[in-house]
PDB file of N, CA and C in Angstrom:
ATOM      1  N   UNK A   1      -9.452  25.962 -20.931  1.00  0.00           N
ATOM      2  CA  UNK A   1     -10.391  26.636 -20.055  1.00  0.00           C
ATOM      3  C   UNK A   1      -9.633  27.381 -18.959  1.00  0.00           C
ATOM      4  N   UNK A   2     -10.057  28.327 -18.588  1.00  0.00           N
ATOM      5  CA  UNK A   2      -9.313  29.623 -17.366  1.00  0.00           C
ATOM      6  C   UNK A   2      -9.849  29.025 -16.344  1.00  0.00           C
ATOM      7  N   UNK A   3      -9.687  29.240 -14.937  1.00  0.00           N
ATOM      8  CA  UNK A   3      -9.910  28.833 -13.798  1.00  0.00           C
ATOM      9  C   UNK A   3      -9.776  27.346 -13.300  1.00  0.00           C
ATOM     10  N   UNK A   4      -8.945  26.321 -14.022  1.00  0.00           N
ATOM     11  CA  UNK A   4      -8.888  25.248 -13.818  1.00  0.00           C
ATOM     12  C   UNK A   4      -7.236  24.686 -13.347  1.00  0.00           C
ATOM     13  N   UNK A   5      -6.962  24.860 -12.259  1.00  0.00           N
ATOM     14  CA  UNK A   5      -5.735  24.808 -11.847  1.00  0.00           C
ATOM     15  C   UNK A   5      -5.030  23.424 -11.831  1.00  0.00           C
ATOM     16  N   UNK A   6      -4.042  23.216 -12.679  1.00  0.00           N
ATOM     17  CA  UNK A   6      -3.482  22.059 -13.089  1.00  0.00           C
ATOM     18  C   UNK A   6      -2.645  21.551 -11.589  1.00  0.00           C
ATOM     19  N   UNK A   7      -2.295  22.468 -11.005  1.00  0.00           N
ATOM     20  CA  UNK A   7      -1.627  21.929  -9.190  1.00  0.00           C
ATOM     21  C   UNK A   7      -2.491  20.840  -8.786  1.00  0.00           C
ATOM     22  N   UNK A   8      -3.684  21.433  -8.416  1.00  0.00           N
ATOM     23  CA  UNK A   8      -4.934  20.975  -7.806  1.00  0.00           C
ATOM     24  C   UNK A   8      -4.932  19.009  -8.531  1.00  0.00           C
ATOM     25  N   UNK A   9      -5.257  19.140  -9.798  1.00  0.00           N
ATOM     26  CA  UNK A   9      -5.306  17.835 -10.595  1.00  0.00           C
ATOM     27  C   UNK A   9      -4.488  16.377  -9.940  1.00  0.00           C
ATOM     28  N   UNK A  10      -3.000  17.523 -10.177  1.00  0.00           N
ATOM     29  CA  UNK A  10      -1.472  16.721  -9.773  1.00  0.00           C
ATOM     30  C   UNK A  10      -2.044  16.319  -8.408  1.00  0.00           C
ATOM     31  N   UNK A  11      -2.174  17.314  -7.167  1.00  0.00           N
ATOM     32  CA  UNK A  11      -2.276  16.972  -6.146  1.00  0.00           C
ATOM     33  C   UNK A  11      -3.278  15.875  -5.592  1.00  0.00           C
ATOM     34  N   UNK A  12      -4.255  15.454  -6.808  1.00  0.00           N
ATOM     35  CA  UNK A  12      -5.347  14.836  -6.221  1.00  0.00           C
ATOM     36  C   UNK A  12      -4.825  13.565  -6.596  1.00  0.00           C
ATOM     37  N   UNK A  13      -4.290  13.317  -7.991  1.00  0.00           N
ATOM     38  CA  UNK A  13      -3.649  12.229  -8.818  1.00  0.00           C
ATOM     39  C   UNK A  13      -2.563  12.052  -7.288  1.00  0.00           C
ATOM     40  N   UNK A  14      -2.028  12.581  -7.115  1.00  0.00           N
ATOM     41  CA  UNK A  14      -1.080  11.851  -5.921  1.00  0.00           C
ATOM     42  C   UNK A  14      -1.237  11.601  -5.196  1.00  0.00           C
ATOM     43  N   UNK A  15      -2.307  12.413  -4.159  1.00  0.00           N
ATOM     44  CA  UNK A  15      -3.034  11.961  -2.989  1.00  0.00           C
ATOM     45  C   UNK A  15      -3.986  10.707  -3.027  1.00  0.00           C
ATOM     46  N   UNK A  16      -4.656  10.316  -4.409  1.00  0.00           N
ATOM     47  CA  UNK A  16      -5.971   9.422  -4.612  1.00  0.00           C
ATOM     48  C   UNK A  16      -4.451   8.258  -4.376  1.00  0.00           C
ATOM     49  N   UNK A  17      -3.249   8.464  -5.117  1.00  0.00           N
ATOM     50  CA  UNK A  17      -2.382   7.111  -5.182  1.00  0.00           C
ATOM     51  C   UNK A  17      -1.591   6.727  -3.882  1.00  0.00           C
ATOM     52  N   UNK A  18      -1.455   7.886  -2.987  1.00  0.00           N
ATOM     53  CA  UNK A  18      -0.824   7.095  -1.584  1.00  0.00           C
ATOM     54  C   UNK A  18      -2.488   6.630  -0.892  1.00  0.00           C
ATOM     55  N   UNK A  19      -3.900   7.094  -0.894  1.00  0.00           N
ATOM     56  CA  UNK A  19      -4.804   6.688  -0.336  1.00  0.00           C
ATOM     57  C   UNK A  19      -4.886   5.287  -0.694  1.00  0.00           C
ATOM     58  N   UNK A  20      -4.913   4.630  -1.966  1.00  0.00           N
ATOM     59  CA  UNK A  20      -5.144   4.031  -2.273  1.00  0.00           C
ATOM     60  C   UNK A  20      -3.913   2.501  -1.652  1.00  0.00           C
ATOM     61  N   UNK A  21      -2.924   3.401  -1.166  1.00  0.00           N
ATOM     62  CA  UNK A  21      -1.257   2.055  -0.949  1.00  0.00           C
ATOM     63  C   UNK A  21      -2.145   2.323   0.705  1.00  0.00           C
ATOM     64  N   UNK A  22      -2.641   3.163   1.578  1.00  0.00           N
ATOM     65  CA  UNK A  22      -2.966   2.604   2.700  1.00  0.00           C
ATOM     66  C   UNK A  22      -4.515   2.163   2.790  1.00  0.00           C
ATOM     67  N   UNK A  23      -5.047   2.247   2.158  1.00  0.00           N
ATOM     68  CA  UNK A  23      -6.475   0.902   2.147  1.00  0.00           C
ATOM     69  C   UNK A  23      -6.139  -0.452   2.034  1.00  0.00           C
ATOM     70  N   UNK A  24      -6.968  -0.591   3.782  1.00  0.00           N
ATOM     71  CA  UNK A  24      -6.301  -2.342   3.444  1.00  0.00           C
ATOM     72  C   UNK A  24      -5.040  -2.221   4.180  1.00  0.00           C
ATOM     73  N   UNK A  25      -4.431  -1.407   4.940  1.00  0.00           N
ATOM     74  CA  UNK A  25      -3.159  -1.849   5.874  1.00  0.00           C
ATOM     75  C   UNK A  25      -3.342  -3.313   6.249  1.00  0.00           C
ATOM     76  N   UNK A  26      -4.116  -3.192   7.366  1.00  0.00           N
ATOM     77  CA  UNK A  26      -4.274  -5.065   7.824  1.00  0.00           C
ATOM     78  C   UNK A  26      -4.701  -5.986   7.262  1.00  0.00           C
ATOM     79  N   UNK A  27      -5.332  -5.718   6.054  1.00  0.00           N
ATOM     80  CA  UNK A  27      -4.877  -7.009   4.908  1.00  0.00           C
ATOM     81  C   UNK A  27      -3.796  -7.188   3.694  1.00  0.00           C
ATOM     82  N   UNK A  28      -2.883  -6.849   4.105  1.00  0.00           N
ATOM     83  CA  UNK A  28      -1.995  -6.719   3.118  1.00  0.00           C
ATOM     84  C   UNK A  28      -1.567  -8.094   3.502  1.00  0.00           C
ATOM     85  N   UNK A  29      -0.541  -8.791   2.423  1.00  0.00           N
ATOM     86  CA  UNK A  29      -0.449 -10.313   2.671  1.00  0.00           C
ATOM     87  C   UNK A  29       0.861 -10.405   3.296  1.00  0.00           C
ATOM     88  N   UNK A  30       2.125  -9.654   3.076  1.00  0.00           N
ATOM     89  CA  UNK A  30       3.500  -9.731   2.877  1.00  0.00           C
ATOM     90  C   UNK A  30       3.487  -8.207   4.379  1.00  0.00           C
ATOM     91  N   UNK A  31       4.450  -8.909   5.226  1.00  0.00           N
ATOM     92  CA  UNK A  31       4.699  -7.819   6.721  1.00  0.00           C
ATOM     93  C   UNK A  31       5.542  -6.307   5.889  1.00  0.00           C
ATOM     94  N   UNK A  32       5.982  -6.747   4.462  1.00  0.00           N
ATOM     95  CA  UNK A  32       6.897  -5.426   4.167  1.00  0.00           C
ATOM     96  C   UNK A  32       5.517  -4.309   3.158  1.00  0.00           C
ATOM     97  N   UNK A  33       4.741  -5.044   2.843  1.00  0.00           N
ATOM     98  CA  UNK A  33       3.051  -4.410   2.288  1.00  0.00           C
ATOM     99  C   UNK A  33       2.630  -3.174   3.491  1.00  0.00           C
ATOM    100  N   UNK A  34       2.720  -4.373   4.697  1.00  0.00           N
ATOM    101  CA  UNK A  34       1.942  -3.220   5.349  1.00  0.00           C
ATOM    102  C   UNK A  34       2.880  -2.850   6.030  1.00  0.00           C
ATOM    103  N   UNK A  35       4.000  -2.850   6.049  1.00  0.00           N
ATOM    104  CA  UNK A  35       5.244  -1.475   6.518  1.00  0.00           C
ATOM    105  C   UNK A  35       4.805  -0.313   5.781  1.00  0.00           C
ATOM    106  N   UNK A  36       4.891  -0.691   4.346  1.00  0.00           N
ATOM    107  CA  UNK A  36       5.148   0.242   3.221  1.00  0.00           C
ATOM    108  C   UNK A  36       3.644   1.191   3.629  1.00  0.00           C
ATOM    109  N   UNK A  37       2.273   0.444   3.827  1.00  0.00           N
ATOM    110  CA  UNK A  37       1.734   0.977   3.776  1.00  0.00           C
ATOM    111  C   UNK A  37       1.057   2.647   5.060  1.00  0.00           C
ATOM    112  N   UNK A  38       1.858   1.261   6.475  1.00  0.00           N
ATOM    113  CA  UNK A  38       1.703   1.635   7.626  1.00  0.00           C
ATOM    114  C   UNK A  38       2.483   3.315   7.195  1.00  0.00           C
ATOM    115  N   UNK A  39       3.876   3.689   6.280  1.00  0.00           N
ATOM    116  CA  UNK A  39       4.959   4.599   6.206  1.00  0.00           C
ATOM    117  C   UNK A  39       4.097   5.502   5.525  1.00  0.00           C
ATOM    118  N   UNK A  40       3.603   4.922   4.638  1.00  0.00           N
ATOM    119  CA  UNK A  40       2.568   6.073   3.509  1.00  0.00           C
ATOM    120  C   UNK A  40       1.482   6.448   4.518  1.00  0.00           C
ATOM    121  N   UNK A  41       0.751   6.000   5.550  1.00  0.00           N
ATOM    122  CA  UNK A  41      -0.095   6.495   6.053  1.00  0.00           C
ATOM    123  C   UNK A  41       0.079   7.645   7.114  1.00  0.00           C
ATOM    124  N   UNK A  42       1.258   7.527   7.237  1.00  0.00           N
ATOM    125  CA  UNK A  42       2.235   8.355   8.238  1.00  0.00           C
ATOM    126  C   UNK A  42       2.411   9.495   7.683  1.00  0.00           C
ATOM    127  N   UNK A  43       3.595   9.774   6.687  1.00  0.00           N
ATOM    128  CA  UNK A  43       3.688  10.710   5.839  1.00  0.00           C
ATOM    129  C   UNK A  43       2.341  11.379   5.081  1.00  0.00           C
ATOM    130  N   UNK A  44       1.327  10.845   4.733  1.00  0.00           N
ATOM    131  CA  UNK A  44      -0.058  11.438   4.378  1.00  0.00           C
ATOM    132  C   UNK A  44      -0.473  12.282   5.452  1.00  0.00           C
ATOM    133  N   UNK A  45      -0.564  11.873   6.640  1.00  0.00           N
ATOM    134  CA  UNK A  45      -1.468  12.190   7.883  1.00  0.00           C
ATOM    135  C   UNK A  45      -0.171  13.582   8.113  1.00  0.00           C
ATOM    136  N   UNK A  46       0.803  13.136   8.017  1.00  0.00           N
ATOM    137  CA  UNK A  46       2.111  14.651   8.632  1.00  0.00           C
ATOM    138  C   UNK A  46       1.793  15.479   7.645  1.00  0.00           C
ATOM    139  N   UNK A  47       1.743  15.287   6.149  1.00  0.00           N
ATOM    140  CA  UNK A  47       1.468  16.470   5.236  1.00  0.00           C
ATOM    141  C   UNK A  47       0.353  16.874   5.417  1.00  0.00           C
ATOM    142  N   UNK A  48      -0.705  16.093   5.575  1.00  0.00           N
ATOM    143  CA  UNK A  48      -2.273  17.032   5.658  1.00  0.00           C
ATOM    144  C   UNK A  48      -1.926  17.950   6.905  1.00  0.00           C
ATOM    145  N   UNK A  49      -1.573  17.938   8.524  1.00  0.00           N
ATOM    146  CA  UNK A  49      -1.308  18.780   9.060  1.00  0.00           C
ATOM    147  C   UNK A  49      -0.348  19.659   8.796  1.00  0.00           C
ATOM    148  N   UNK A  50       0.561  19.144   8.497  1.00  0.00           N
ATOM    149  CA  UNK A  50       1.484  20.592   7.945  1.00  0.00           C
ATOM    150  C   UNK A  50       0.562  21.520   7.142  1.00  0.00           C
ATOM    151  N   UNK A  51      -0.118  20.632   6.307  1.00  0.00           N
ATOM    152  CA  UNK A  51      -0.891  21.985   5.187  1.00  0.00           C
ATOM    153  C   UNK A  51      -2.195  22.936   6.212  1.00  0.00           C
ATOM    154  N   UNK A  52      -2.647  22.558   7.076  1.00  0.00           N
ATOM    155  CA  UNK A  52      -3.371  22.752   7.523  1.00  0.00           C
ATOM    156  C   UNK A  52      -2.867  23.927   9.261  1.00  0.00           C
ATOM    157  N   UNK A  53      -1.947  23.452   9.353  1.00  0.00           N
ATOM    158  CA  UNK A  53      -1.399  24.590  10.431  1.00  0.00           C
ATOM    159  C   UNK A  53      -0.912  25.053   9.867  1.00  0.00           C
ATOM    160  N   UNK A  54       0.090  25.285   8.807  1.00  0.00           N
ATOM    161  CA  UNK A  54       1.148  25.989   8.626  1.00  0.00           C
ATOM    162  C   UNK A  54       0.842  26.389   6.815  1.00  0.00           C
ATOM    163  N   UNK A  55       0.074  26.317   6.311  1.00  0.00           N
ATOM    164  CA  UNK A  55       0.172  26.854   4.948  1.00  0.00           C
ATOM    165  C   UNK A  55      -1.320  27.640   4.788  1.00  0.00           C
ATOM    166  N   UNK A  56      -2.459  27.206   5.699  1.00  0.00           N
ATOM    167  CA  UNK A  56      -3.501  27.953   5.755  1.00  0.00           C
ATOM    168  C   UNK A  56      -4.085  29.204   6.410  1.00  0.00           C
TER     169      UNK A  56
END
């Protein structure tokens, strides 16, 4: 099918999988869980603004 941009797909498949490592920060069981997760929520939140000042 034409108009169906395979970027878009990738980008959601990756974004749905770091959303998914920070749901649940403060219940994670293990202090290195919610490092990992606290780091992914970080880096998510810096790329959505980057995309949003600077690529739009």
């Amino acid at each position: 099918m034409s108009g169906i941009d395979n970027g878009a797909h990738i980008g959601g498949l990756i974004g749905g999988y770091l959303a998914t490592m920070i749901v649940g920060v403060k219940y994670k069981s293990t202090k290195r869980e919610t490092i990992n997760g606290l780091i992914v929520y970080t880096l998510l939140v810096a790329f959505l603004l980057y995309t949003v000042f600077y690529l739009i």
